[in-house]
N, C-alpha and C. Protein backbone atom coordinates (compact mmCIF):
# COMPACT_ATOMS: atom_id res chain seq x y z
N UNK A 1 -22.24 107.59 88.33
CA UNK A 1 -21.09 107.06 89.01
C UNK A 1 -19.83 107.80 88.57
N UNK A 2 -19.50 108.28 87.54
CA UNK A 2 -18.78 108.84 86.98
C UNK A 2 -18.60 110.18 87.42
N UNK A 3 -19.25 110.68 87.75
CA UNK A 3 -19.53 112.32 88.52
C UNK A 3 -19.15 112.11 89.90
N UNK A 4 -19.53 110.65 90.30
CA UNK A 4 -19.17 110.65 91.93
C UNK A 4 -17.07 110.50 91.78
N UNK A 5 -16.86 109.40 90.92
CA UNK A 5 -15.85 108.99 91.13
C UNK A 5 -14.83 110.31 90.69
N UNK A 6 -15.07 111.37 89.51
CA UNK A 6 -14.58 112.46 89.61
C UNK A 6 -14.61 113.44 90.56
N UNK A 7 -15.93 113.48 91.38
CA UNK A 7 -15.36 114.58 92.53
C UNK A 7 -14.94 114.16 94.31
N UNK A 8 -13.82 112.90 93.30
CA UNK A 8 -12.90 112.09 94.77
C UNK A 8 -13.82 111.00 95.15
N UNK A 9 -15.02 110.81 94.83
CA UNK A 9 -15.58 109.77 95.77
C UNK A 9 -16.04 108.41 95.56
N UNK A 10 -16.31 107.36 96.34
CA UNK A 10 -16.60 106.03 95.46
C UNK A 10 -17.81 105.49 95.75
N UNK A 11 -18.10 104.72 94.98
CA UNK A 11 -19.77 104.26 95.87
C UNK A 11 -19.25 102.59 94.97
N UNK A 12 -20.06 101.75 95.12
CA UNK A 12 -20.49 100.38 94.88
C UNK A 12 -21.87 99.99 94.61
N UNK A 13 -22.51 99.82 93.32
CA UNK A 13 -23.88 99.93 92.91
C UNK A 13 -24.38 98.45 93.67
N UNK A 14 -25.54 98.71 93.76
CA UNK A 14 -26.04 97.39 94.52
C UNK A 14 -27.30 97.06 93.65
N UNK A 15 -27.08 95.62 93.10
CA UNK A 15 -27.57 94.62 92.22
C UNK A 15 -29.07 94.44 92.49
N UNK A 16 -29.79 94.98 91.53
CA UNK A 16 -31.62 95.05 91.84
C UNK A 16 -31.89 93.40 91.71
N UNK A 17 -32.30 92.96 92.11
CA UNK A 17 -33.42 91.57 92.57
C UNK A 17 -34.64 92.12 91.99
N UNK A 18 -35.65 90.88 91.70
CA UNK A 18 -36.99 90.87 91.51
C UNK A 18 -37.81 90.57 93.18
N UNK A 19 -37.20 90.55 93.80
CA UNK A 19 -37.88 90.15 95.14
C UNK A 19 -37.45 91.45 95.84
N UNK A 20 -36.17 92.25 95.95
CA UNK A 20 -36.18 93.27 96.62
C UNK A 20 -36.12 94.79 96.08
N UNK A 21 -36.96 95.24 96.69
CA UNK A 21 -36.76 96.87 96.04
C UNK A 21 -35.04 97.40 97.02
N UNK A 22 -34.19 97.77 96.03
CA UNK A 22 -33.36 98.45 96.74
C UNK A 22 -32.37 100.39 96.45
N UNK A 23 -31.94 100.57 97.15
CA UNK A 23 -31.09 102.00 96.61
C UNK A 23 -30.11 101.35 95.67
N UNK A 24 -29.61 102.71 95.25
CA UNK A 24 -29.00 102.40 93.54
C UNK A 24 -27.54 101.88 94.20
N UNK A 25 -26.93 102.44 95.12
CA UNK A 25 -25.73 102.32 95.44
C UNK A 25 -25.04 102.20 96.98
N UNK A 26 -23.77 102.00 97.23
CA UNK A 26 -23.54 102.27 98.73
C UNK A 26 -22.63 103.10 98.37
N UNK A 27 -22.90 104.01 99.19
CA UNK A 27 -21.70 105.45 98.94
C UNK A 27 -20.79 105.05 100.03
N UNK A 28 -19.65 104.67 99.40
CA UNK A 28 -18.36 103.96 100.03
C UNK A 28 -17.12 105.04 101.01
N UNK A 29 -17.07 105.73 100.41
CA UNK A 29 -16.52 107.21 100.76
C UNK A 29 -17.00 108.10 101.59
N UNK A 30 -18.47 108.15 101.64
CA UNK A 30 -19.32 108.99 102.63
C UNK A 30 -18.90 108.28 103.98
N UNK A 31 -20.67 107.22 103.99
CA UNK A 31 -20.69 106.49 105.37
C UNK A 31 -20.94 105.14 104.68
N UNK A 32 -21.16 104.51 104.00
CA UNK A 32 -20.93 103.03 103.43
C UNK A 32 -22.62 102.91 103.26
N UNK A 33 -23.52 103.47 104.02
CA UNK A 33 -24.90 103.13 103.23
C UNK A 33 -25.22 103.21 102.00
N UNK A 34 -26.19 102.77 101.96
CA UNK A 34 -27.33 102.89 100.38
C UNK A 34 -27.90 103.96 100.39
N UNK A 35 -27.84 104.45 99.02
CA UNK A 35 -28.29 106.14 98.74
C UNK A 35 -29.53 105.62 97.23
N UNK A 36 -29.71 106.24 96.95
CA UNK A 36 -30.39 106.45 96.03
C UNK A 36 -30.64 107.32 95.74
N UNK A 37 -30.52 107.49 94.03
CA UNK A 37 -30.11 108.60 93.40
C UNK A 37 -31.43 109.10 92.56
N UNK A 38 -31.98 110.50 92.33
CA UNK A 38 -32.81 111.03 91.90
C UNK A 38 -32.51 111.60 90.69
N UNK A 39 -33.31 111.88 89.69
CA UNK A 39 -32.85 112.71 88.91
C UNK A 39 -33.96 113.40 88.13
N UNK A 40 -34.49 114.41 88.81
CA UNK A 40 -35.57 115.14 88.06
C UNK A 40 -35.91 115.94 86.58
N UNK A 41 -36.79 115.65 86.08
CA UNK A 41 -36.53 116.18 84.29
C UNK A 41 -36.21 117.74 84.91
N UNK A 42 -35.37 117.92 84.37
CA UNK A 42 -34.92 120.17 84.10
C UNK A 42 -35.25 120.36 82.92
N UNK A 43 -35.90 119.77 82.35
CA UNK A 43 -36.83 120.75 81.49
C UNK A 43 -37.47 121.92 81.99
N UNK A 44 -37.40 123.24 81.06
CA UNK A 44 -37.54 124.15 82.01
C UNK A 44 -37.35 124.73 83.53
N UNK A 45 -36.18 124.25 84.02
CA UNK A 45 -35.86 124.09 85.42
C UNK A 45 -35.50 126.05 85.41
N UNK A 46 -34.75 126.42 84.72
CA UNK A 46 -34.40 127.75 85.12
C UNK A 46 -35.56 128.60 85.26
N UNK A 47 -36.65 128.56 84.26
CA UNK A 47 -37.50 129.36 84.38
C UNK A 47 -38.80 128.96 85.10
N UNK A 48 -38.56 127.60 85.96
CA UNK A 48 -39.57 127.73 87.30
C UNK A 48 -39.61 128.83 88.45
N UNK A 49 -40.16 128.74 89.35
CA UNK A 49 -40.62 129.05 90.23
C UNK A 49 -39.69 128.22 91.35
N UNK A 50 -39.15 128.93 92.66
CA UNK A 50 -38.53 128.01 93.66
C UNK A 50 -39.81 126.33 94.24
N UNK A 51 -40.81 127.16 93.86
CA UNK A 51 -42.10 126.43 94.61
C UNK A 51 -42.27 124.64 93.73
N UNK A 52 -42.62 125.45 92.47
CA UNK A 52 -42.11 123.99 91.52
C UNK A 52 -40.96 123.87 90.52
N UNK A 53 -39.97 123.92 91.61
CA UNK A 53 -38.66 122.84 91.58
C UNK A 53 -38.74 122.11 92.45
N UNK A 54 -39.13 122.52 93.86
CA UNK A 54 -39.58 121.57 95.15
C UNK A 54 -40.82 120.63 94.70
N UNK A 55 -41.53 121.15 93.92
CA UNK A 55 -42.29 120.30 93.90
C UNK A 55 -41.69 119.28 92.45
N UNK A 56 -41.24 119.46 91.77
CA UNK A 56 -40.54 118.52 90.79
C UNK A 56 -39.37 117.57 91.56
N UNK A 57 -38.77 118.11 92.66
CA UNK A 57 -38.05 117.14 93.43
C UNK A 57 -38.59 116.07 94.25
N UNK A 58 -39.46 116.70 94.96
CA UNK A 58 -40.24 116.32 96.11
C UNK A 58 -40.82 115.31 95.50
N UNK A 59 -41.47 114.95 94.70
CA UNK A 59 -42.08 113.95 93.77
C UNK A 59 -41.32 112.93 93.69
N UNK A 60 -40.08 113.51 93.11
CA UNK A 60 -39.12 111.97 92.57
C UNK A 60 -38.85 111.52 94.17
N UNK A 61 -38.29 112.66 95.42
CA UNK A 61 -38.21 111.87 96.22
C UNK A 61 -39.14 110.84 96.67
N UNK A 62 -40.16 111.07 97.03
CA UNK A 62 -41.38 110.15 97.85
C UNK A 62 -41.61 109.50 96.74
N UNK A 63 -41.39 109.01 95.40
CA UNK A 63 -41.87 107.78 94.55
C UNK A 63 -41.20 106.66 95.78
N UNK A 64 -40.24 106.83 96.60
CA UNK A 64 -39.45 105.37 96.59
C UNK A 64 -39.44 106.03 97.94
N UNK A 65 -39.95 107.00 98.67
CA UNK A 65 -39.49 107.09 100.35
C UNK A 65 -39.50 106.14 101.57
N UNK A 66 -40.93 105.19 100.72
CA UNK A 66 -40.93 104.28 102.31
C UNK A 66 -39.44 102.83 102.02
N UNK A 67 -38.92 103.09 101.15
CA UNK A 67 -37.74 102.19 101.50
C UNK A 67 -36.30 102.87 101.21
N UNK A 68 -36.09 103.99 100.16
CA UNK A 68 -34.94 104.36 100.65
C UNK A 68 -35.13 105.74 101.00
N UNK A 69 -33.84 105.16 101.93
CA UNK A 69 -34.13 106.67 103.34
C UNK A 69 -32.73 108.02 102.84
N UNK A 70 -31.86 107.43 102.04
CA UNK A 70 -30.96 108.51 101.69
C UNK A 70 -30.98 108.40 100.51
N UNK A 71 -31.21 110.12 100.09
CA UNK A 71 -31.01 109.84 98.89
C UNK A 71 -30.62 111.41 98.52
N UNK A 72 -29.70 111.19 97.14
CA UNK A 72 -29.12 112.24 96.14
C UNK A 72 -30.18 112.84 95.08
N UNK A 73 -30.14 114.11 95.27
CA UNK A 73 -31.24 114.87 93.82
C UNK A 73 -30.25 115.35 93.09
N UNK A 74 -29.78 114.35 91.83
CA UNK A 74 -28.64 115.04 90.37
C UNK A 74 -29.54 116.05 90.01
N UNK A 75 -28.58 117.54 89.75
CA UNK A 75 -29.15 118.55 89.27
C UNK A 75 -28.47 118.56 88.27
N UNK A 76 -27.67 117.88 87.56
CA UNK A 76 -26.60 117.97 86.88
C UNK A 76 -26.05 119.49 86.69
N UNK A 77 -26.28 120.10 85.69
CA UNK A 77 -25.19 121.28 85.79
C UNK A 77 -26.19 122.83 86.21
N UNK A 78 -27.21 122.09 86.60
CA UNK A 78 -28.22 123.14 87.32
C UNK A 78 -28.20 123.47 88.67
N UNK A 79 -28.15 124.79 88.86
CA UNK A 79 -27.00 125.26 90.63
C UNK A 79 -28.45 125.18 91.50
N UNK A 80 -28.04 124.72 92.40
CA UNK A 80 -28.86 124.60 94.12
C UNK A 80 -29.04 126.01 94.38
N UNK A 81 -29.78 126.61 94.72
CA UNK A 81 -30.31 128.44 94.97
C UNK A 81 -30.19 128.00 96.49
N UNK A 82 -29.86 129.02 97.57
CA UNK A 82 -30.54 128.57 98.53
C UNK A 82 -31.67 128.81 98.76
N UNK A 83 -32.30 129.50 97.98
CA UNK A 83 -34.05 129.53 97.92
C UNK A 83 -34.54 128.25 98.31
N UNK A 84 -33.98 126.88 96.81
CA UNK A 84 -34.36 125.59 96.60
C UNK A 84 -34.10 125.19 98.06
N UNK A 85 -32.44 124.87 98.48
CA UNK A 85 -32.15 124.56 99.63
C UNK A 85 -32.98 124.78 101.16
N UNK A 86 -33.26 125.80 100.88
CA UNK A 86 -34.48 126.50 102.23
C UNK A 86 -35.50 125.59 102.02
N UNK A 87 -36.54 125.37 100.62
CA UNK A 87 -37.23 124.69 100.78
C UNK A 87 -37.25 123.25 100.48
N UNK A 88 -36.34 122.66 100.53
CA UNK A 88 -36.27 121.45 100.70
C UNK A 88 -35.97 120.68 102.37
N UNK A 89 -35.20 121.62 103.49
CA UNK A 89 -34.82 121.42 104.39
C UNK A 89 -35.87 120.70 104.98
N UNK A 90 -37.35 121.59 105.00
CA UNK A 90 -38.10 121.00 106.32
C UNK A 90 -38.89 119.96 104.97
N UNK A 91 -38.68 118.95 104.46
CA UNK A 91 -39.32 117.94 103.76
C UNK A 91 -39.99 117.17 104.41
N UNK A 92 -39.60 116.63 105.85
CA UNK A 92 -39.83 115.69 106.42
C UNK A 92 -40.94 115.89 107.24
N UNK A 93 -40.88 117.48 107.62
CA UNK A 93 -41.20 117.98 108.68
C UNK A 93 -42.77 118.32 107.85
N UNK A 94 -42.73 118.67 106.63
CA UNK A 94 -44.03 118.40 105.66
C UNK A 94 -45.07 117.43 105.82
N UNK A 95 -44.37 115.96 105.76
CA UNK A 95 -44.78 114.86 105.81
C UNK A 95 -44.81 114.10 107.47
N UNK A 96 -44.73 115.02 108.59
CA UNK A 96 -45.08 114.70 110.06
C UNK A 96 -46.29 113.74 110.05
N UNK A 97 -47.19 114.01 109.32
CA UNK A 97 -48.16 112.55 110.01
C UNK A 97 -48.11 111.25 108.99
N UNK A 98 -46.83 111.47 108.12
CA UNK A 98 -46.61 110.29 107.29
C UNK A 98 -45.07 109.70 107.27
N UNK A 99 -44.71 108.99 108.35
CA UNK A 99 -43.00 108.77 108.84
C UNK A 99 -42.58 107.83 107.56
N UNK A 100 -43.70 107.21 106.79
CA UNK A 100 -43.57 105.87 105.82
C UNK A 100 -42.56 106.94 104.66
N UNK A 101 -42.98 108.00 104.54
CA UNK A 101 -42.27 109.07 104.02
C UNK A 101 -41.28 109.82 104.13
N UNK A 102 -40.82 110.06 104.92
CA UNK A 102 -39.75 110.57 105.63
C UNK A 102 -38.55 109.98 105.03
N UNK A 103 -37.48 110.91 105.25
CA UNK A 103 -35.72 110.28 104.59
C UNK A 103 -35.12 110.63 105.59
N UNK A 104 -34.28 110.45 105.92
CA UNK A 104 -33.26 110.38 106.53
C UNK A 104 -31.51 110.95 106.04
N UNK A 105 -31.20 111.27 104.66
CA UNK A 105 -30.72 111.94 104.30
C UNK A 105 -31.07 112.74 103.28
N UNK A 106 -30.05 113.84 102.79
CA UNK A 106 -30.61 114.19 101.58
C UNK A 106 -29.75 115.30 100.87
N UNK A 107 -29.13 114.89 99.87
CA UNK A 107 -27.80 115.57 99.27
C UNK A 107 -28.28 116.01 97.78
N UNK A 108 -27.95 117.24 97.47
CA UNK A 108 -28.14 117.64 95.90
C UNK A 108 -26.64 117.71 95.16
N UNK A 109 -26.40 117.00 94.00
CA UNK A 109 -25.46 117.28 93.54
C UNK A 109 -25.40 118.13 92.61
N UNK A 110 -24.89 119.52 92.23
CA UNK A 110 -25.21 120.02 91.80
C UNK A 110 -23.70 121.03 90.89
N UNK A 111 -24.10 121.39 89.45
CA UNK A 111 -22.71 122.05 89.21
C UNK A 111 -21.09 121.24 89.54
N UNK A 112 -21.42 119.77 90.01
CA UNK A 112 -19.84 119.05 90.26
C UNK A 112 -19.92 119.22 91.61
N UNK A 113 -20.65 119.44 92.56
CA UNK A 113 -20.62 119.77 93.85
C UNK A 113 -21.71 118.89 94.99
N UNK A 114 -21.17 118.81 95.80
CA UNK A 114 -22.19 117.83 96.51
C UNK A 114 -22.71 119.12 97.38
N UNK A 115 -24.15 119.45 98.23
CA UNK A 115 -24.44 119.86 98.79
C UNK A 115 -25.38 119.11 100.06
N UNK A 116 -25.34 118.93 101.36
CA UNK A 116 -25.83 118.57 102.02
C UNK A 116 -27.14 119.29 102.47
N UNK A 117 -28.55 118.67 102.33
CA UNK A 117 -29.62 119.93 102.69
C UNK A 117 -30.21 119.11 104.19
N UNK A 118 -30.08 120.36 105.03
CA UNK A 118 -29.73 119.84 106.73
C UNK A 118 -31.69 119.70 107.09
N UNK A 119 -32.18 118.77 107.17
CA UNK A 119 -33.26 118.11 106.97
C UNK A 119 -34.08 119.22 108.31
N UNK A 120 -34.93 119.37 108.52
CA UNK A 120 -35.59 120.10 109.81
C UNK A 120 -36.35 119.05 110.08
């Protein structure tokens, strides 16, 4: 939250229940939905492969895909390649005969920077 509220923006965390699974926050500043926020171990992140970083993302995304549909991958101070970006775009388009999977947004924050990855 602190990273959001420094680069201008606000969100409002939304209160977990034992009865409902929900996203971490409503990003107030964007479009007012619920996002949910990722955050993959970078252990060894520089010296992967573009192939598994997607696949170290891709993971955290679909733990929680069939209920939240937008969601943020914190890279913290680890930069978005557009290599990564290329292959994260068609995610959805991966998972065509599984919609329970599918997102609907999907933003990397990365280096202090928000990046939008334009879904195929």
């Amino acid at each position: 939250m602190e990273t959001f509220e420094a680069l201008g923006h606000s969100a409002e965390w939304i209160p977990k229940t034992r009865s409902a699974k929900t996203a971490d926050f409503y990003w107030t500043s964007r479009d007012g939905r619920p996002w949910d926020i990722k955050s993959p171990s970078l252990d060894g992140w520089t010296t992967m492969t573009v192939k598994q970083q997607y696949s170290r993302v891709s993971r955290r995304i679909s733990d929680d895909a069939r209920s939240k549909k937008n969601v943020v991958i914190d890279l913290n101070d680890q930069r978005v390649t557009v290599a990564l970006a290329r292959e994260l775009a068609p995610f959805n388009t991966r998972r065509k005969n599984d919609a329970d999977h599918q997102i609907a947004q999907l933003v990397v924050l990365s280096q202090g920077g928000f990046r939008p990855i334009p879904l195929a």
